[in-house]
PDB file of N, CA and C in Angstrom:
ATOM      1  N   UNK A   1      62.321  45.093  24.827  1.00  0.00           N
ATOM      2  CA  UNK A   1      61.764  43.855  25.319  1.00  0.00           C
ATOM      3  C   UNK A   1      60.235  43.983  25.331  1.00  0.00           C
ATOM      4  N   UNK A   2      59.543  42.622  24.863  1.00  0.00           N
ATOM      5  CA  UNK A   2      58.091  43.315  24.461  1.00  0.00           C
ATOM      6  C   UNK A   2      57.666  42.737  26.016  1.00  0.00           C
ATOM      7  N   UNK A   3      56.427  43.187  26.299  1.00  0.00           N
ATOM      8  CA  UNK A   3      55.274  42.637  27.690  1.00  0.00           C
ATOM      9  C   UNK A   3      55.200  41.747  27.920  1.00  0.00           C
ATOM     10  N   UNK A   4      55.425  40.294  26.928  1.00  0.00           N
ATOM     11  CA  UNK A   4      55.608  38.826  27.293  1.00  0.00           C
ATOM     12  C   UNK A   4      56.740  38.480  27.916  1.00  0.00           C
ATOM     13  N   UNK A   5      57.657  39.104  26.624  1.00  0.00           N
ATOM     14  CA  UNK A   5      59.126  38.252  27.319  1.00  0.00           C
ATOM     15  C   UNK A   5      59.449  39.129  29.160  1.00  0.00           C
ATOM     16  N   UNK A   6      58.532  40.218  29.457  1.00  0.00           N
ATOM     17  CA  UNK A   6      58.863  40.739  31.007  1.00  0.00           C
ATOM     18  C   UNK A   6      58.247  39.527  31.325  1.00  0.00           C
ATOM     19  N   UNK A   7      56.905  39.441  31.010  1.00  0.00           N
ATOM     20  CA  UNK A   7      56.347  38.216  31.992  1.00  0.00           C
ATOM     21  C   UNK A   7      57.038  37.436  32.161  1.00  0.00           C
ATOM     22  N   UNK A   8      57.388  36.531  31.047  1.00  0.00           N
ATOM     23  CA  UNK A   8      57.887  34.802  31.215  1.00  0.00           C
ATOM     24  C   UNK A   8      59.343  35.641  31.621  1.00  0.00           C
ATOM     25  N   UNK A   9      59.559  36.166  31.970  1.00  0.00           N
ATOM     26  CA  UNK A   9      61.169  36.403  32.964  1.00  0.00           C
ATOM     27  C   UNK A   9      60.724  36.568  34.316  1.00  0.00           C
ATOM     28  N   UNK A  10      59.750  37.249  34.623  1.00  0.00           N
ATOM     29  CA  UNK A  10      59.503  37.156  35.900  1.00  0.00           C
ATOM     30  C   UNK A  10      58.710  36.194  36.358  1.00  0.00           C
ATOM     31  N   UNK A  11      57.853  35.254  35.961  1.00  0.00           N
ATOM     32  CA  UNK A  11      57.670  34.142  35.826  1.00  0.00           C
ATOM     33  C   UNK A  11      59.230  32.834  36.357  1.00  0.00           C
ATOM     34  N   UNK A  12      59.860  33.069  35.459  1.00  0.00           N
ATOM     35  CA  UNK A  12      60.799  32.472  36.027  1.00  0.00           C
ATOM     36  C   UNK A  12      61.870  32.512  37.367  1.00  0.00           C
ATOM     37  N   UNK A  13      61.493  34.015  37.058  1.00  0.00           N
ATOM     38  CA  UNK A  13      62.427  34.069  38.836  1.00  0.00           C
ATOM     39  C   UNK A  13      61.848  34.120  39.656  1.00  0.00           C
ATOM     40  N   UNK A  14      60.187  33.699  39.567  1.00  0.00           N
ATOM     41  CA  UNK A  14      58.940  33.735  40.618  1.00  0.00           C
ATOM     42  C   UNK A  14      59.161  31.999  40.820  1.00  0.00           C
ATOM     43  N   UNK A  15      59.617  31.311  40.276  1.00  0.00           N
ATOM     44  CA  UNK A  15      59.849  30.059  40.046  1.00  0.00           C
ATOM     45  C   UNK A  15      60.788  29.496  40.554  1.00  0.00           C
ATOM     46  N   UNK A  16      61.716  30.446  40.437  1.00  0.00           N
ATOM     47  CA  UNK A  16      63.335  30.224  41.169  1.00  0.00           C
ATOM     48  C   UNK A  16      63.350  29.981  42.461  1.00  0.00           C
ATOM     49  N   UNK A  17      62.682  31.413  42.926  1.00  0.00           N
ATOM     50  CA  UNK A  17      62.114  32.036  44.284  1.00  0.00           C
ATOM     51  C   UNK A  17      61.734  30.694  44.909  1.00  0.00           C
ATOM     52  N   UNK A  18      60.699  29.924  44.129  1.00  0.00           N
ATOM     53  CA  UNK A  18      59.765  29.121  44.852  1.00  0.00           C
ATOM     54  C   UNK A  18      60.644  27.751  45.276  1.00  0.00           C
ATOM     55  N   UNK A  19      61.788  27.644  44.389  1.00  0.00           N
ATOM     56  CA  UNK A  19      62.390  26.456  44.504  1.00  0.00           C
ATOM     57  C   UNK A  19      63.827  26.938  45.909  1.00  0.00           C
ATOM     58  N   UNK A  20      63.644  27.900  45.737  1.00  0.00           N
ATOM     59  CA  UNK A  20      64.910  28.449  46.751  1.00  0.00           C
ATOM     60  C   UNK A  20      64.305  28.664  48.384  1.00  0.00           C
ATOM     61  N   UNK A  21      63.060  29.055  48.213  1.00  0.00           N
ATOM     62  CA  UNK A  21      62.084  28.818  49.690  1.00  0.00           C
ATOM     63  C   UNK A  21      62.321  27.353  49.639  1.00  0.00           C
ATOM     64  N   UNK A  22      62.016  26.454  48.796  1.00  0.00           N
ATOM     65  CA  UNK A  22      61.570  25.006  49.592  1.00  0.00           C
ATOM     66  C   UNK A  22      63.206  24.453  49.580  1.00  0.00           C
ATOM     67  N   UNK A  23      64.282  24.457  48.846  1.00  0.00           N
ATOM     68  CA  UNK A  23      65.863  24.418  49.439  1.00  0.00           C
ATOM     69  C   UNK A  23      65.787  24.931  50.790  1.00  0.00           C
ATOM     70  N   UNK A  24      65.317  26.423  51.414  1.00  0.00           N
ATOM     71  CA  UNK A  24      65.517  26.620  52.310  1.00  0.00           C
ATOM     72  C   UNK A  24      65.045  26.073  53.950  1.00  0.00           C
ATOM     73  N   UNK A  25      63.931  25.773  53.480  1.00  0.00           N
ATOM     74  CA  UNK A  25      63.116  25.014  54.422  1.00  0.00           C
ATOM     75  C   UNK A  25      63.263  23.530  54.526  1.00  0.00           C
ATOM     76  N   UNK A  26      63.581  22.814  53.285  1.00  0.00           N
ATOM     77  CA  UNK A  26      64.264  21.550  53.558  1.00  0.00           C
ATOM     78  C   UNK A  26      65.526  21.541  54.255  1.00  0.00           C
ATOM     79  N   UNK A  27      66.236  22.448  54.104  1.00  0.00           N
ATOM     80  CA  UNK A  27      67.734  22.222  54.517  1.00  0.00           C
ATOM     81  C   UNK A  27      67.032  22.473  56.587  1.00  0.00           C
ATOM     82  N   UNK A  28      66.678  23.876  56.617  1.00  0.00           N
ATOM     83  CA  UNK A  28      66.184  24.039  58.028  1.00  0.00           C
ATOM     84  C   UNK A  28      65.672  22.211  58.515  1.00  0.00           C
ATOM     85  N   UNK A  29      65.129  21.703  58.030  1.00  0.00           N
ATOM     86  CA  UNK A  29      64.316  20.664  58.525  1.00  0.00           C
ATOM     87  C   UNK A  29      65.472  19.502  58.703  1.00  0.00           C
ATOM     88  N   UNK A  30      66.102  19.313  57.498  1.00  0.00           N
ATOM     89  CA  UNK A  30      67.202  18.499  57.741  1.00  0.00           C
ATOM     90  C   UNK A  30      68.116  18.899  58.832  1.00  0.00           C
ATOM     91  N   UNK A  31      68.607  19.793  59.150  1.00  0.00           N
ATOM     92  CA  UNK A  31      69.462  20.047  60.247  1.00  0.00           C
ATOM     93  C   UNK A  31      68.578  19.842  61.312  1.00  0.00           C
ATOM     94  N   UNK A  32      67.288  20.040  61.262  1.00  0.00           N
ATOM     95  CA  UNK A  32      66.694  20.159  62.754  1.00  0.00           C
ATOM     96  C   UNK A  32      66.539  18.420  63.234  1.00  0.00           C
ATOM     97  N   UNK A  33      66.588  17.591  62.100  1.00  0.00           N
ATOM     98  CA  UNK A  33      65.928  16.585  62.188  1.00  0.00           C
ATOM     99  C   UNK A  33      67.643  15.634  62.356  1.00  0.00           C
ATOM    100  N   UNK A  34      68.112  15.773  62.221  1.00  0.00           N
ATOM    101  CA  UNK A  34      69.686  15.262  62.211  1.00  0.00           C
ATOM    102  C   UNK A  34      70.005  15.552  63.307  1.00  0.00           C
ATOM    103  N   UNK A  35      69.900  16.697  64.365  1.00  0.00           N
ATOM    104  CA  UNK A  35      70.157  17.038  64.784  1.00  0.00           C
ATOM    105  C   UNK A  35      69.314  16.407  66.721  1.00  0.00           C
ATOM    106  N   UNK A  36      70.494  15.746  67.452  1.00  0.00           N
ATOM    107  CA  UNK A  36      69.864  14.849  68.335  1.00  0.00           C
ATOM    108  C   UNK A  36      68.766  15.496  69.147  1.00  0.00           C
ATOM    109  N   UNK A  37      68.690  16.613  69.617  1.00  0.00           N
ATOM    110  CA  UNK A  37      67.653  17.778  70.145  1.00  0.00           C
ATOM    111  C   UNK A  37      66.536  17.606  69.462  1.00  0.00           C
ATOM    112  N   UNK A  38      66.432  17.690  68.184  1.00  0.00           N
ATOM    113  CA  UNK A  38      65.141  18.257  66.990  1.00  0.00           C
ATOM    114  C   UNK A  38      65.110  19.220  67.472  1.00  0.00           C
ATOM    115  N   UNK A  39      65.831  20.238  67.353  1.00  0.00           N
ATOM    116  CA  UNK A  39      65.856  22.162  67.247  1.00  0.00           C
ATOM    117  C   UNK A  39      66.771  22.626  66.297  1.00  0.00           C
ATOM    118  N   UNK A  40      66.390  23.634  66.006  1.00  0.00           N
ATOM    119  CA  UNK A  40      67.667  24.426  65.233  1.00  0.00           C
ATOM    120  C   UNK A  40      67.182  26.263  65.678  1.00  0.00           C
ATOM    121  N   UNK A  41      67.888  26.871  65.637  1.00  0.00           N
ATOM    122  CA  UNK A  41      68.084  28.119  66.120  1.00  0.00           C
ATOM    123  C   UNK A  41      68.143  29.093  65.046  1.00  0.00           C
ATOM    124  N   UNK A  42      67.191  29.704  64.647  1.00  0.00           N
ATOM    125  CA  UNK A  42      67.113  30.280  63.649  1.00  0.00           C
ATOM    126  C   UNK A  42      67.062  31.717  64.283  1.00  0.00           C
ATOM    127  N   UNK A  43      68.056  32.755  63.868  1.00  0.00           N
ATOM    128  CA  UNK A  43      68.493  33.756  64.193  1.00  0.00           C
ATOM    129  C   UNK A  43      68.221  35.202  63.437  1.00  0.00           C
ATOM    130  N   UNK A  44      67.404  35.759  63.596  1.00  0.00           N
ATOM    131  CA  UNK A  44      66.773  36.817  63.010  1.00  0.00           C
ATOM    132  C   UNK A  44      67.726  38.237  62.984  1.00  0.00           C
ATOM    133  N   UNK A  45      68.126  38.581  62.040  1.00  0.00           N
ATOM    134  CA  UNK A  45      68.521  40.080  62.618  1.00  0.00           C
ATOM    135  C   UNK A  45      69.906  40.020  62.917  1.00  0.00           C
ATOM    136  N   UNK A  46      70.654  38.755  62.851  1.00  0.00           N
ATOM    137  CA  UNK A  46      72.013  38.591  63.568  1.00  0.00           C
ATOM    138  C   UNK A  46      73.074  39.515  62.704  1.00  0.00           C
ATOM    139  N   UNK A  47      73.425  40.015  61.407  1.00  0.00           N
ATOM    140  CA  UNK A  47      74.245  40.908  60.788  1.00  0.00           C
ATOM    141  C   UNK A  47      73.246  41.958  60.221  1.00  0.00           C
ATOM    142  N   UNK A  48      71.969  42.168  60.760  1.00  0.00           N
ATOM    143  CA  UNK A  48      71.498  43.690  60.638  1.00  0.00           C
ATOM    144  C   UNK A  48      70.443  43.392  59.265  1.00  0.00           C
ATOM    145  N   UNK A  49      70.067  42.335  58.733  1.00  0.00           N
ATOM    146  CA  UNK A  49      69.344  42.163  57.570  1.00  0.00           C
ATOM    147  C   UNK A  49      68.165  41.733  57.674  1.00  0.00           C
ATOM    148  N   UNK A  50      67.577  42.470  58.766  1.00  0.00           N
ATOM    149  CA  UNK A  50      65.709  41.806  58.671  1.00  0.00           C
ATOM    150  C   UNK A  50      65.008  42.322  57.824  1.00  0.00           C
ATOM    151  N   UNK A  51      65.514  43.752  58.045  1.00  0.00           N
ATOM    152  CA  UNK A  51      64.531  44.423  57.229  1.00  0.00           C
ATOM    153  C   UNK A  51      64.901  44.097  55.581  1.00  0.00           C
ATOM    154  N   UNK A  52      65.498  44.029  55.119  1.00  0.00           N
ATOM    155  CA  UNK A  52      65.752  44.153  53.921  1.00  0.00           C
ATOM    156  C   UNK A  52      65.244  42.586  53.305  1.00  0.00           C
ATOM    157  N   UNK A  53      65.180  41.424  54.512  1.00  0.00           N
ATOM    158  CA  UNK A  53      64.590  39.992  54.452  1.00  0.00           C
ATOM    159  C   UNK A  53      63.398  40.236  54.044  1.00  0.00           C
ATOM    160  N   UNK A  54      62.485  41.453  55.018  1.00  0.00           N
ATOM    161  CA  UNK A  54      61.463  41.260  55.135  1.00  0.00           C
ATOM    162  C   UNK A  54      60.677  41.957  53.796  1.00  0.00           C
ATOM    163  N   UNK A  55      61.573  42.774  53.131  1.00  0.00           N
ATOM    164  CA  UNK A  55      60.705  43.777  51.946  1.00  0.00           C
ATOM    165  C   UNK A  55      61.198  42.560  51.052  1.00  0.00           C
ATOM    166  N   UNK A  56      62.066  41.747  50.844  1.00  0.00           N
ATOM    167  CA  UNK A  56      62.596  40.641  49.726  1.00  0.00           C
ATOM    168  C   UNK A  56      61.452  39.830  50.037  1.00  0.00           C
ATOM    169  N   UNK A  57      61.161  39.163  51.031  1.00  0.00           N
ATOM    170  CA  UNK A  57      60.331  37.900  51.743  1.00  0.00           C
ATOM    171  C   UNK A  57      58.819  38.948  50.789  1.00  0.00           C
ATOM    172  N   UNK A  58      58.348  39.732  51.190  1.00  0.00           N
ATOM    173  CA  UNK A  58      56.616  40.639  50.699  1.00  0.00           C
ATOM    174  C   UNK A  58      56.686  40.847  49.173  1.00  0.00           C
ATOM    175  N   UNK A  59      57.998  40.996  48.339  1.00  0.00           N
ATOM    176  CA  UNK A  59      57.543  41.150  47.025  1.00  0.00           C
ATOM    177  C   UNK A  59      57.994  39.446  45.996  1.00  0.00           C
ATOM    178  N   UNK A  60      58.638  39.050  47.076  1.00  0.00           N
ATOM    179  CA  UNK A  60      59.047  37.356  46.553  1.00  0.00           C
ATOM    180  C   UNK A  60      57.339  36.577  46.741  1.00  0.00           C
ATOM    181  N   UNK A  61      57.084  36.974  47.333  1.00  0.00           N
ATOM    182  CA  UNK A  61      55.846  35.792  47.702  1.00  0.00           C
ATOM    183  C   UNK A  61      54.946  35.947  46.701  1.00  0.00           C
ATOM    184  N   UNK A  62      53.955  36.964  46.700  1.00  0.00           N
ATOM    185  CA  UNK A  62      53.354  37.591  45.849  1.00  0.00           C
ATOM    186  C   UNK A  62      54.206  36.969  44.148  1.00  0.00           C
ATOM    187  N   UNK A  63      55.028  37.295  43.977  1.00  0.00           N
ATOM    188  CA  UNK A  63      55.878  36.934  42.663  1.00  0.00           C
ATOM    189  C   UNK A  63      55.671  35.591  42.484  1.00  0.00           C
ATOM    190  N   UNK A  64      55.683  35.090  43.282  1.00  0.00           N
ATOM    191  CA  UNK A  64      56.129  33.255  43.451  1.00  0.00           C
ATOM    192  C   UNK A  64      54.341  32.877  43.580  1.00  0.00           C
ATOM    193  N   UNK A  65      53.528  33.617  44.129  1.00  0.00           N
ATOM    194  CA  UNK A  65      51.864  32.939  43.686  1.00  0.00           C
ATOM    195  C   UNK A  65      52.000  33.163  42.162  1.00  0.00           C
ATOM    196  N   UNK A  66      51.579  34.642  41.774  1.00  0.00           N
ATOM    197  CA  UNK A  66      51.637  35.416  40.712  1.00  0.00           C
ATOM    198  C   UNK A  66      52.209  34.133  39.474  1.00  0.00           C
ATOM    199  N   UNK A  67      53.411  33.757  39.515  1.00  0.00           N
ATOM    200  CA  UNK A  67      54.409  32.626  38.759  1.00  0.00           C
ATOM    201  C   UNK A  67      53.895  31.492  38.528  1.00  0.00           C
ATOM    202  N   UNK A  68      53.217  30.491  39.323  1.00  0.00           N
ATOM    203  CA  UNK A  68      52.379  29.736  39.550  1.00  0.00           C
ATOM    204  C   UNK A  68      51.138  30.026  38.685  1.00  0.00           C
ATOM    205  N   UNK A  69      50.771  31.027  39.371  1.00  0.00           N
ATOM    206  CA  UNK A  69      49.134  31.056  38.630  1.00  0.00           C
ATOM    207  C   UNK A  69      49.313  31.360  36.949  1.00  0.00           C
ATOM    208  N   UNK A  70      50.754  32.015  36.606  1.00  0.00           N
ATOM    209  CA  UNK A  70      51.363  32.114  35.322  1.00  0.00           C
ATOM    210  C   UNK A  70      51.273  30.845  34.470  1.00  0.00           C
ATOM    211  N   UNK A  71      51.849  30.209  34.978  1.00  0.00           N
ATOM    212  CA  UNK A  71      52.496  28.762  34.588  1.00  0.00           C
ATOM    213  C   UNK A  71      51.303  28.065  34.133  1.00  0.00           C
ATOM    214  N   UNK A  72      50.297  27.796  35.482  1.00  0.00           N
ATOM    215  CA  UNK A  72      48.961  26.776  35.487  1.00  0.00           C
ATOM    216  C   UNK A  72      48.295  27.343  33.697  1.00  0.00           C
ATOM    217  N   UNK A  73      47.991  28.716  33.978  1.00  0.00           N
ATOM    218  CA  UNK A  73      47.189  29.520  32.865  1.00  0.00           C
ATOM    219  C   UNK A  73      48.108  28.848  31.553  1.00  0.00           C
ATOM    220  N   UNK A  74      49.296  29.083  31.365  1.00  0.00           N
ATOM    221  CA  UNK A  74      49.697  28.416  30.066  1.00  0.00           C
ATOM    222  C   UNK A  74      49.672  27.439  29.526  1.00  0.00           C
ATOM    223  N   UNK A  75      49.873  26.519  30.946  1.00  0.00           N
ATOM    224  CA  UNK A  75      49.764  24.962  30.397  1.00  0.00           C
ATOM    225  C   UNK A  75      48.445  24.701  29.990  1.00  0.00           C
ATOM    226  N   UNK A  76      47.273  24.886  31.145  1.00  0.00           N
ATOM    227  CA  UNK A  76      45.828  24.793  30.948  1.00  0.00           C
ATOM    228  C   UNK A  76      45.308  25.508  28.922  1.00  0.00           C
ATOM    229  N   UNK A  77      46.018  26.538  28.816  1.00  0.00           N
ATOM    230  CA  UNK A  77      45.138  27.028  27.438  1.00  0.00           C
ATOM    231  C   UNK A  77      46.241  26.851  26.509  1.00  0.00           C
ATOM    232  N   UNK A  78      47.102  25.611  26.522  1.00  0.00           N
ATOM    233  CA  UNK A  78      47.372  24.643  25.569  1.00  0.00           C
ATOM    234  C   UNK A  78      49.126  25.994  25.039  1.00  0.00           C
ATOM    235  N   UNK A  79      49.423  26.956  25.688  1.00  0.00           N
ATOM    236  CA  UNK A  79      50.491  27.670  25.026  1.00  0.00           C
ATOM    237  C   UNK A  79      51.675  26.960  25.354  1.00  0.00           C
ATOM    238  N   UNK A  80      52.422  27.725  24.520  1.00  0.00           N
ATOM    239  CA  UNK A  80      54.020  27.442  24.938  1.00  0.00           C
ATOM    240  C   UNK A  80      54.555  27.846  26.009  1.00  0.00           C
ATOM    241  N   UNK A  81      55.068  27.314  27.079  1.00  0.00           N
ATOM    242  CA  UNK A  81      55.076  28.244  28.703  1.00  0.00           C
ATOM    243  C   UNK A  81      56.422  29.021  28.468  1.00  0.00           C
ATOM    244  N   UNK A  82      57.826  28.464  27.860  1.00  0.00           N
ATOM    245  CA  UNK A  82      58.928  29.472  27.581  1.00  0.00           C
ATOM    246  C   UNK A  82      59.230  29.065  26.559  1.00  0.00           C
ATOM    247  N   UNK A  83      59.335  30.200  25.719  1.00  0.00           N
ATOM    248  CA  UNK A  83      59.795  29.797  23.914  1.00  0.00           C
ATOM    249  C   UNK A  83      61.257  30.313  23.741  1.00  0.00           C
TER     250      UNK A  83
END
């Protein structure tokens, strides 16, 4: 696999990432907002997976700017963004 096609793959799952944060945070909002209180209870740690949230959450983010700033750069200097 040559150095591009790594990029535009991780590119894309920096992309994925980004669309699966804002699923996640819409859905949080919809329940909170449906919900006659306006709360929802978001539960940290409840089957033992923070930590492993939290090293996914530090190399997803970074990936998901990184993806973005990928994307902008291709469109802006006229390339093909996935061939």
């Amino acid at each position: 696999m040559s150095k591009e096609q790594i990029k535009k793959e991780a590119a894309i799952f920096g992309l994925l990432c980004m669309i699966g944060y804002s699923m996640l945070l819409f859905a949080t909002f919809i329940f909170a907002y449906l919900n006659p209180t306006y709360s929802v209870l978001v539960l940290i740690n409840y089957y033992g997976e923070a930590h492993i949230e939290l090293v996914a959450f530090f190399i997803t983010i970074p990936l998901c700017i990184w993806s973005a700033y990928y994307c902008c750069r291709q469109i802006f200097f006229k390339k093909e963004l996935f061939k």
